[in-house]
PDB file of N, CA and C in Angstrom:
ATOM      1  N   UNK A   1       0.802  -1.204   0.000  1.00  0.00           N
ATOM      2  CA  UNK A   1       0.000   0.000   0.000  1.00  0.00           C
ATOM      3  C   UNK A   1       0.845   1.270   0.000  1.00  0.00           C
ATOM      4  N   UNK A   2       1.862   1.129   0.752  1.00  0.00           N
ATOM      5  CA  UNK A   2       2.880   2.261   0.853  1.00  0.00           C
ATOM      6  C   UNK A   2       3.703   2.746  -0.295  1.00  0.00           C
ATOM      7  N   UNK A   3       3.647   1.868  -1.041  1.00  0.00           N
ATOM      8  CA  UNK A   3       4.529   2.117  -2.477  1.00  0.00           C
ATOM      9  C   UNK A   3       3.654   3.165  -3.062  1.00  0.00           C
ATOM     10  N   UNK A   4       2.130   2.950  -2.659  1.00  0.00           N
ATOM     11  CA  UNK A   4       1.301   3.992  -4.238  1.00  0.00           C
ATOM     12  C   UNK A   4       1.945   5.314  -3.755  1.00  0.00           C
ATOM     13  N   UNK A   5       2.003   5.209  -2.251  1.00  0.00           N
ATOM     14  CA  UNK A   5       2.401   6.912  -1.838  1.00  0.00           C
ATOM     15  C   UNK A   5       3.581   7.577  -2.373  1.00  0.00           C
ATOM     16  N   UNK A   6       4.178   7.006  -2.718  1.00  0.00           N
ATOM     17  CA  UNK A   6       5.413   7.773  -3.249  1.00  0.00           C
ATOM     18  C   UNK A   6       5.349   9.036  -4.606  1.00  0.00           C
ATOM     19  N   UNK A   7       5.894  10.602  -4.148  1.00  0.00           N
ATOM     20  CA  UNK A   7       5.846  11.279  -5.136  1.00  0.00           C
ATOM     21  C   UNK A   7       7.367  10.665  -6.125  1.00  0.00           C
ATOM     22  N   UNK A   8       6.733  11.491  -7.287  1.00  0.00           N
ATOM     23  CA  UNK A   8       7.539  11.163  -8.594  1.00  0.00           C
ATOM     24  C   UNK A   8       7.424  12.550  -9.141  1.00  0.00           C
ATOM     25  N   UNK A   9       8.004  13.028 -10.074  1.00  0.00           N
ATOM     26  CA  UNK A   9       7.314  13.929 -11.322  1.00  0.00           C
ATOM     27  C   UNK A   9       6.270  14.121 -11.871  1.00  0.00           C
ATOM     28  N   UNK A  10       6.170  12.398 -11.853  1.00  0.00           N
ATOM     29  CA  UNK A  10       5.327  12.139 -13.246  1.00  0.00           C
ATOM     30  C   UNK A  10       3.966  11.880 -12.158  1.00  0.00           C
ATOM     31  N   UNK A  11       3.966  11.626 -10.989  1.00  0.00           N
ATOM     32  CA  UNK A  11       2.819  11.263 -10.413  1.00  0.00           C
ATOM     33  C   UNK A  11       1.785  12.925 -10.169  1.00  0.00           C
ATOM     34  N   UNK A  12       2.784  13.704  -9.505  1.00  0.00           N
ATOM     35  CA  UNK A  12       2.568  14.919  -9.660  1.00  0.00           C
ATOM     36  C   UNK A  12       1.572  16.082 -10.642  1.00  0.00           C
ATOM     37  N   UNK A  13       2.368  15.583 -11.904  1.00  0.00           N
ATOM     38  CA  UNK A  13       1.913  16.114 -13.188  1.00  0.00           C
ATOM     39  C   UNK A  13       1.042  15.542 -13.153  1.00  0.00           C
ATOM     40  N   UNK A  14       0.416  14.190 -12.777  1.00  0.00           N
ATOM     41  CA  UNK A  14      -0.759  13.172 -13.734  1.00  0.00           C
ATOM     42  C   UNK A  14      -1.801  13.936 -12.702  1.00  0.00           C
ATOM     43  N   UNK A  15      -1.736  14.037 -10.977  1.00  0.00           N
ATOM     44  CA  UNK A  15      -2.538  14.756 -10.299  1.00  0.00           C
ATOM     45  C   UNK A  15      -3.060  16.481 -10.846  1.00  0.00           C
ATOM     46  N   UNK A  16      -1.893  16.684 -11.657  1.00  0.00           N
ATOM     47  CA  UNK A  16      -2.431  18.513 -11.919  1.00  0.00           C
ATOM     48  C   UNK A  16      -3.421  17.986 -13.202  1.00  0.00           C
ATOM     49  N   UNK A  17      -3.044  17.363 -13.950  1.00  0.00           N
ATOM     50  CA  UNK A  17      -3.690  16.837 -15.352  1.00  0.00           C
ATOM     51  C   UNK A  17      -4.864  16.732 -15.166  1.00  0.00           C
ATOM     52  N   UNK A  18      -5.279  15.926 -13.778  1.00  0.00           N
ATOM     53  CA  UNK A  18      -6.377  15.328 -13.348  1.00  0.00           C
ATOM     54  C   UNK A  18      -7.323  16.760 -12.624  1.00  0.00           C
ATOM     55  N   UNK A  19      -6.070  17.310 -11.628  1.00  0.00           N
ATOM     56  CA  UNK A  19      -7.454  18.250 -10.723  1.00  0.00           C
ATOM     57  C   UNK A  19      -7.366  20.046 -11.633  1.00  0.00           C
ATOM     58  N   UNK A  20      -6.357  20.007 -12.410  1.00  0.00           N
ATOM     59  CA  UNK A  20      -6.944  21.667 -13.204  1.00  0.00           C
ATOM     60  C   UNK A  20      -8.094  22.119 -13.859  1.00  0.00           C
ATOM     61  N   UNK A  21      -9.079  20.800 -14.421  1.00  0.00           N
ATOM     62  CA  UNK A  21     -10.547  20.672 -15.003  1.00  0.00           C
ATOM     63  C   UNK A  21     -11.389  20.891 -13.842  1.00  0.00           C
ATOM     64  N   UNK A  22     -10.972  20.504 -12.993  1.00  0.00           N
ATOM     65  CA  UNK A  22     -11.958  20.523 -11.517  1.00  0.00           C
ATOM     66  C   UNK A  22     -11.860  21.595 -10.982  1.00  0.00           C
ATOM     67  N   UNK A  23     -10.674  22.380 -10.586  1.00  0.00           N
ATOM     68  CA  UNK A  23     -10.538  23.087 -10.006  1.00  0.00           C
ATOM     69  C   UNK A  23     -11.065  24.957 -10.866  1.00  0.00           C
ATOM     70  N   UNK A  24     -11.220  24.244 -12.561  1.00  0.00           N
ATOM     71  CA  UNK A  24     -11.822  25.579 -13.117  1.00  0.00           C
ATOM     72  C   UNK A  24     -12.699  25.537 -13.275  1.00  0.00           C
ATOM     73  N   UNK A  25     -13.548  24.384 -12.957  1.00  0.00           N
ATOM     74  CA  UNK A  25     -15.161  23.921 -12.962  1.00  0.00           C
ATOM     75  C   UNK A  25     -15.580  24.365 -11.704  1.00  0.00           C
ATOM     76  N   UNK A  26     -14.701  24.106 -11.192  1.00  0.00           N
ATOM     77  CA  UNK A  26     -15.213  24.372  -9.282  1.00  0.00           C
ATOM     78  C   UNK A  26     -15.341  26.303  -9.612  1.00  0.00           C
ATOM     79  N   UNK A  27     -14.324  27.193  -9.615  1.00  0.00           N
ATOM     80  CA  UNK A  27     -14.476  28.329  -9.873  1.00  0.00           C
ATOM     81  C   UNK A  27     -15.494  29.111 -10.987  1.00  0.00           C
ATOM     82  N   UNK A  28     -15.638  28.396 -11.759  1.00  0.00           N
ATOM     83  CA  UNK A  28     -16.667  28.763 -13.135  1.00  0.00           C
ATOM     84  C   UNK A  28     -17.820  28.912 -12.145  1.00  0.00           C
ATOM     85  N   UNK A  29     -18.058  27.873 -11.448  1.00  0.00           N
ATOM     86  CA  UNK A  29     -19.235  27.564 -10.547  1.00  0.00           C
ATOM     87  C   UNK A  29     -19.595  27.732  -9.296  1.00  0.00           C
ATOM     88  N   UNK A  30     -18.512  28.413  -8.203  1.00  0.00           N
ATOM     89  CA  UNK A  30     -18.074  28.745  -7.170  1.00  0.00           C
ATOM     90  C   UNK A  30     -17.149  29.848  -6.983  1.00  0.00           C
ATOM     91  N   UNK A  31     -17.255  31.120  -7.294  1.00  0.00           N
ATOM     92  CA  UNK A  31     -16.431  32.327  -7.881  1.00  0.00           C
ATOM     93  C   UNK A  31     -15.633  32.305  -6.425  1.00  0.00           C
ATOM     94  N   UNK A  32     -16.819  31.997  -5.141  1.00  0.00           N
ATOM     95  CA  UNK A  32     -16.511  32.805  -3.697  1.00  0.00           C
ATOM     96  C   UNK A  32     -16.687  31.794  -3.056  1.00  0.00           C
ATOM     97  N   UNK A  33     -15.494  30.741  -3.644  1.00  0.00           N
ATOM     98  CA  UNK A  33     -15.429  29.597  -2.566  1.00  0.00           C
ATOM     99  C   UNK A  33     -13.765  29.505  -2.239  1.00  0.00           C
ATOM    100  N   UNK A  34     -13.840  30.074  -1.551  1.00  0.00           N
ATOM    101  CA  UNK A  34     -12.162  30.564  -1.089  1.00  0.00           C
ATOM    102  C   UNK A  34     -12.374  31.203   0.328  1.00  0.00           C
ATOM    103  N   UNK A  35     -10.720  31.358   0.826  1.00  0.00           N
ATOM    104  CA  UNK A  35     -11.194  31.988   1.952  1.00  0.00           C
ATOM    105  C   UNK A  35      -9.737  32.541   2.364  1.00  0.00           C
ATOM    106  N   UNK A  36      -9.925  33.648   2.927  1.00  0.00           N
ATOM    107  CA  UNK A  36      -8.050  34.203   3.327  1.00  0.00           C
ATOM    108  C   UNK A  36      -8.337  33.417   4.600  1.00  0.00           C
ATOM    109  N   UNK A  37      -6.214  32.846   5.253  1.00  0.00           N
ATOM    110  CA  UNK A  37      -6.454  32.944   5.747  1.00  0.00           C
ATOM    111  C   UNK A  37      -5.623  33.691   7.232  1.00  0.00           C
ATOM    112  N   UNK A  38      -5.924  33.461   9.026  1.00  0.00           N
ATOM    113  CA  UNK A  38      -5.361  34.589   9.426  1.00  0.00           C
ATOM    114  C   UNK A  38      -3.842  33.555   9.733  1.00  0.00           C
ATOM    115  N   UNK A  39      -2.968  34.287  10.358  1.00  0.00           N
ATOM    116  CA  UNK A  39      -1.778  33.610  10.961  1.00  0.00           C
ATOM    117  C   UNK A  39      -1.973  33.520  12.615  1.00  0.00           C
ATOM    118  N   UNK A  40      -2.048  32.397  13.267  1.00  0.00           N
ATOM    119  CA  UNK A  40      -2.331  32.452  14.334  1.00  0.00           C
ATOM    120  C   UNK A  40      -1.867  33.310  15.650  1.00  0.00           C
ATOM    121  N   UNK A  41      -0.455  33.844  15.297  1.00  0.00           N
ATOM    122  CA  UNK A  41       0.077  33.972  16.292  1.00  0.00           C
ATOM    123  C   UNK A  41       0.125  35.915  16.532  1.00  0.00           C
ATOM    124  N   UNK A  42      -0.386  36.060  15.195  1.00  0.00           N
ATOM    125  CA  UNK A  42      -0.618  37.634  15.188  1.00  0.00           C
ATOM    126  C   UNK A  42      -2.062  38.073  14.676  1.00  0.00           C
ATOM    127  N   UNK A  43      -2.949  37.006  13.899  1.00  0.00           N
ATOM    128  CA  UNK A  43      -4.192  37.269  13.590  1.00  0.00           C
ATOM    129  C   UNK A  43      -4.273  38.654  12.568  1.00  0.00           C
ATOM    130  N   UNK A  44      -3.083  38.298  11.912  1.00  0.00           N
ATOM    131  CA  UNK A  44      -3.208  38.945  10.419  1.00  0.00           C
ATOM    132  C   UNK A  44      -3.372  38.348   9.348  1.00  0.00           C
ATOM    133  N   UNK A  45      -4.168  38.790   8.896  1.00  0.00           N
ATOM    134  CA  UNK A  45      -5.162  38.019   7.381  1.00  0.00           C
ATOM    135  C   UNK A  45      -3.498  37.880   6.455  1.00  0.00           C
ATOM    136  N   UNK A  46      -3.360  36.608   6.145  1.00  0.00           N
ATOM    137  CA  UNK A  46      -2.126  36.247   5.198  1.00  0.00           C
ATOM    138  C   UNK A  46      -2.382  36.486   3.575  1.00  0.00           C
ATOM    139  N   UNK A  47      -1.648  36.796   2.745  1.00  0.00           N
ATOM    140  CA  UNK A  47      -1.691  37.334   1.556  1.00  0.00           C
ATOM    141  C   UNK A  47      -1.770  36.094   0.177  1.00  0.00           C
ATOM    142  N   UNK A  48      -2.456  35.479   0.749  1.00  0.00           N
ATOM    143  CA  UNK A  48      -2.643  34.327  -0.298  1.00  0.00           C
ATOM    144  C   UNK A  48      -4.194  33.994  -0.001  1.00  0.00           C
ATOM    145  N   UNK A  49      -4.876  32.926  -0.805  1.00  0.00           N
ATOM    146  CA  UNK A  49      -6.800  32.455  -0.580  1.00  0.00           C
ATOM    147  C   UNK A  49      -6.183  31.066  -0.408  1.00  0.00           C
ATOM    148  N   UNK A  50      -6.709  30.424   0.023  1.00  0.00           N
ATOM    149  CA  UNK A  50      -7.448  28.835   0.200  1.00  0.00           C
ATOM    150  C   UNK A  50      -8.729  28.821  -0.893  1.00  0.00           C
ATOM    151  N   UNK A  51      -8.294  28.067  -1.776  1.00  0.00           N
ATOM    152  CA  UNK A  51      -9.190  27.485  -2.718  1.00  0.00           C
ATOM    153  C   UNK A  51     -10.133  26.521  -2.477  1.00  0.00           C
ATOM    154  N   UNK A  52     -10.846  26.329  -2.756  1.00  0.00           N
ATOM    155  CA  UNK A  52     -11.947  24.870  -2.557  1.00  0.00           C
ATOM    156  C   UNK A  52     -12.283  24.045  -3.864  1.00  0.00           C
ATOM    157  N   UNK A  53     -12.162  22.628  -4.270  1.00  0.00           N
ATOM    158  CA  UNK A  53     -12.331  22.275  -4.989  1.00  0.00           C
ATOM    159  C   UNK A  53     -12.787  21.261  -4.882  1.00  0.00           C
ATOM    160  N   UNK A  54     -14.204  21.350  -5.861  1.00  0.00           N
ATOM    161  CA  UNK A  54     -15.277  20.374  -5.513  1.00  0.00           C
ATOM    162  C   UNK A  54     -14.901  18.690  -6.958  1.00  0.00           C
ATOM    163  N   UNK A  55     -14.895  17.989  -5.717  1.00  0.00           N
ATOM    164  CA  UNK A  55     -14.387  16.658  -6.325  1.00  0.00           C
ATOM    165  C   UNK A  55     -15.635  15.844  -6.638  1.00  0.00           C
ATOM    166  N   UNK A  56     -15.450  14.896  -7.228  1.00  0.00           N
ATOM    167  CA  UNK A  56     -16.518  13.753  -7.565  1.00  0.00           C
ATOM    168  C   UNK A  56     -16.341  12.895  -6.606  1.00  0.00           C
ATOM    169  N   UNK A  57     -17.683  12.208  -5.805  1.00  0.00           N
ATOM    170  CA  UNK A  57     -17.930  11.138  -5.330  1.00  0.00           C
ATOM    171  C   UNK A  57     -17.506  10.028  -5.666  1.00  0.00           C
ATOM    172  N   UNK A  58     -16.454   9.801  -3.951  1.00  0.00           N
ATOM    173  CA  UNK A  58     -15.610   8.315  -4.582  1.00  0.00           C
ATOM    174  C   UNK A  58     -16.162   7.380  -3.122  1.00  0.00           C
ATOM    175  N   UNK A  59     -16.102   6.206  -3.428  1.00  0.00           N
ATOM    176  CA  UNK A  59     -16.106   5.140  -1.623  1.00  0.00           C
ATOM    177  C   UNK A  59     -15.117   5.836  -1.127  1.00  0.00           C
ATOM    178  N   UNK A  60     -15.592   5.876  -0.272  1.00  0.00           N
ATOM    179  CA  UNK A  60     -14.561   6.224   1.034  1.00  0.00           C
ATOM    180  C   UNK A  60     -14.014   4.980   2.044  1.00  0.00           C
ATOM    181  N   UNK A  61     -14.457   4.335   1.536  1.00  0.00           N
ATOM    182  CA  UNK A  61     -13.760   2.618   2.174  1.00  0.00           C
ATOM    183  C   UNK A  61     -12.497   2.410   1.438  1.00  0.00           C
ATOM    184  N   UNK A  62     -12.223   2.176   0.244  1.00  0.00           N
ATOM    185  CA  UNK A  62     -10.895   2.096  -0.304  1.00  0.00           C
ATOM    186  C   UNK A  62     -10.222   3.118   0.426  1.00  0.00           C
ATOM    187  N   UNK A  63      -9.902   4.318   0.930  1.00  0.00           N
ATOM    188  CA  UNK A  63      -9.105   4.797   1.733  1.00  0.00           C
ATOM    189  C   UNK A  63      -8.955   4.376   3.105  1.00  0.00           C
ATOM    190  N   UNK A  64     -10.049   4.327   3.326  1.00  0.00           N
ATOM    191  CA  UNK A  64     -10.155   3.855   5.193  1.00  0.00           C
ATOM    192  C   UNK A  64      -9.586   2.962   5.145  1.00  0.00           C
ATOM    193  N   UNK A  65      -9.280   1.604   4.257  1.00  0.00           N
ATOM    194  CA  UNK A  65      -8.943   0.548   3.904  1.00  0.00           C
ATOM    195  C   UNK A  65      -7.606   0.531   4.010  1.00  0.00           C
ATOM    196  N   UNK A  66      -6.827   1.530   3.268  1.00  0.00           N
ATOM    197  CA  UNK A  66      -5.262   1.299   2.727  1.00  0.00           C
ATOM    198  C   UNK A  66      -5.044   2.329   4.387  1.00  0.00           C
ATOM    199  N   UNK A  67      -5.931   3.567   5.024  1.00  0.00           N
ATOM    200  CA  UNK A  67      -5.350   4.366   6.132  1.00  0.00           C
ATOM    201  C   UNK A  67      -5.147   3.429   7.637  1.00  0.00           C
ATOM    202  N   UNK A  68      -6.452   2.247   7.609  1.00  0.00           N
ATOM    203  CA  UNK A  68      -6.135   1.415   8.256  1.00  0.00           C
ATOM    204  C   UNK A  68      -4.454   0.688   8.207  1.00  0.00           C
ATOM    205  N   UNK A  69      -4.547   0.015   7.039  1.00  0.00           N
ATOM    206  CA  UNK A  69      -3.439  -1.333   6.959  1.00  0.00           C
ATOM    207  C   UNK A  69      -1.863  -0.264   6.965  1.00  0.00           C
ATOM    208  N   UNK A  70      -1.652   1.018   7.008  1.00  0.00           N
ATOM    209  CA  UNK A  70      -0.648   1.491   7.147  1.00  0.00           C
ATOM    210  C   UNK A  70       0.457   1.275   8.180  1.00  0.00           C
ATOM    211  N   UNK A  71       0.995   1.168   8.535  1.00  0.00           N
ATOM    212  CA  UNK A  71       2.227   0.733   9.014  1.00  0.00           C
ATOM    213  C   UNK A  71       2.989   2.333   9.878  1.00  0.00           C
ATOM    214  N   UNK A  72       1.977   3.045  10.070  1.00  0.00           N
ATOM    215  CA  UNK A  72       2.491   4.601  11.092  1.00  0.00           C
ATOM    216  C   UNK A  72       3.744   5.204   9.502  1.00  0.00           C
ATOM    217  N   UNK A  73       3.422   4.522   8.268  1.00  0.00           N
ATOM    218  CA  UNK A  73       4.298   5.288   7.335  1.00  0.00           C
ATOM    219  C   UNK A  73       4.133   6.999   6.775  1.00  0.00           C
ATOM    220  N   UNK A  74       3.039   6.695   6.756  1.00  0.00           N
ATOM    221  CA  UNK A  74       2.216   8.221   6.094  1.00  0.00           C
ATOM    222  C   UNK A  74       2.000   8.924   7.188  1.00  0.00           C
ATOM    223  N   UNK A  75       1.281   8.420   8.136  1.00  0.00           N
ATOM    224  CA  UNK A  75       0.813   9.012   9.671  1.00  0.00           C
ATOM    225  C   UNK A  75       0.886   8.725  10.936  1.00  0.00           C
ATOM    226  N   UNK A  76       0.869   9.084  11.747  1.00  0.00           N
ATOM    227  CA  UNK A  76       0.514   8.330  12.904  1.00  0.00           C
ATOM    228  C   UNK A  76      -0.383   8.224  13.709  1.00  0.00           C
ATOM    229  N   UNK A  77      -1.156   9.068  13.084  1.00  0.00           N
ATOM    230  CA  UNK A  77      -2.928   9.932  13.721  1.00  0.00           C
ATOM    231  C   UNK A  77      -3.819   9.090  12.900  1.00  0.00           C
ATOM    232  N   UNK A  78      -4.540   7.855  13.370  1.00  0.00           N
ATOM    233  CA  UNK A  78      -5.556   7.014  12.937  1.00  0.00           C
ATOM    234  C   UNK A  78      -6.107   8.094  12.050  1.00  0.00           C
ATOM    235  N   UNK A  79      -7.007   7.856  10.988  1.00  0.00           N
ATOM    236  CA  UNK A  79      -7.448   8.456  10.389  1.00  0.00           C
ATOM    237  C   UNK A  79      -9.120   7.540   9.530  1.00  0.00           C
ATOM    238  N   UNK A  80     -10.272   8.065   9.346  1.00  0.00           N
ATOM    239  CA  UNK A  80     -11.056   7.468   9.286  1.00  0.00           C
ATOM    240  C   UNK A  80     -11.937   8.485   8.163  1.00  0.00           C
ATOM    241  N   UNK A  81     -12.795   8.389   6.967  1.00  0.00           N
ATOM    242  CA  UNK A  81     -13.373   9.294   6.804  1.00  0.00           C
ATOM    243  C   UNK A  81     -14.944   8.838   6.004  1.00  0.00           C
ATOM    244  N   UNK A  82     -15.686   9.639   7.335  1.00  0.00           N
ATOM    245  CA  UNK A  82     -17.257   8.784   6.951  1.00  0.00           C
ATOM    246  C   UNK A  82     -17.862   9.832   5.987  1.00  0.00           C
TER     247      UNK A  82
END
């Protein structure tokens, strides 16, 4: 399971390939789905947005699946998502 995690170049690129259609579909369709945000320790609004990008419905068991059988490689904070 730990092998899929590995970045590459090419894994990289195939993820932008994949989420730049989404992410201009999401904005075409969501102008004001963003959000600044502050820095905690001074509570000044930081000079960049947080984007939101609306994905397609996948099982969420194939992840819970591979976040279970992990080996503390990726994380160490159980992770579960219903």
């Amino acid at each position: 399971m730990t092998a899929d995690a590995v970045r590459t170049r090419d894994r990289i690129q195939a993820q932008i390939l994949e989420l730049d259609p989404l992410f201009e579909r999401t904005l075409a369709s969501h102008p004001d789905w963003w959000c600044q945000r502050e820095m905690k320790s001074t509570g000044e609004t930081r000079d960049w947005r947080t984007f939101f990008i609306k994905l397609e419905y996948r099982d969420l068991q194939e992840m819970n699946r591979a976040w279970a059988l992990d080996e503390d490689v990726r994380s160490k904070k159980r992770r579960e998502l219903v």
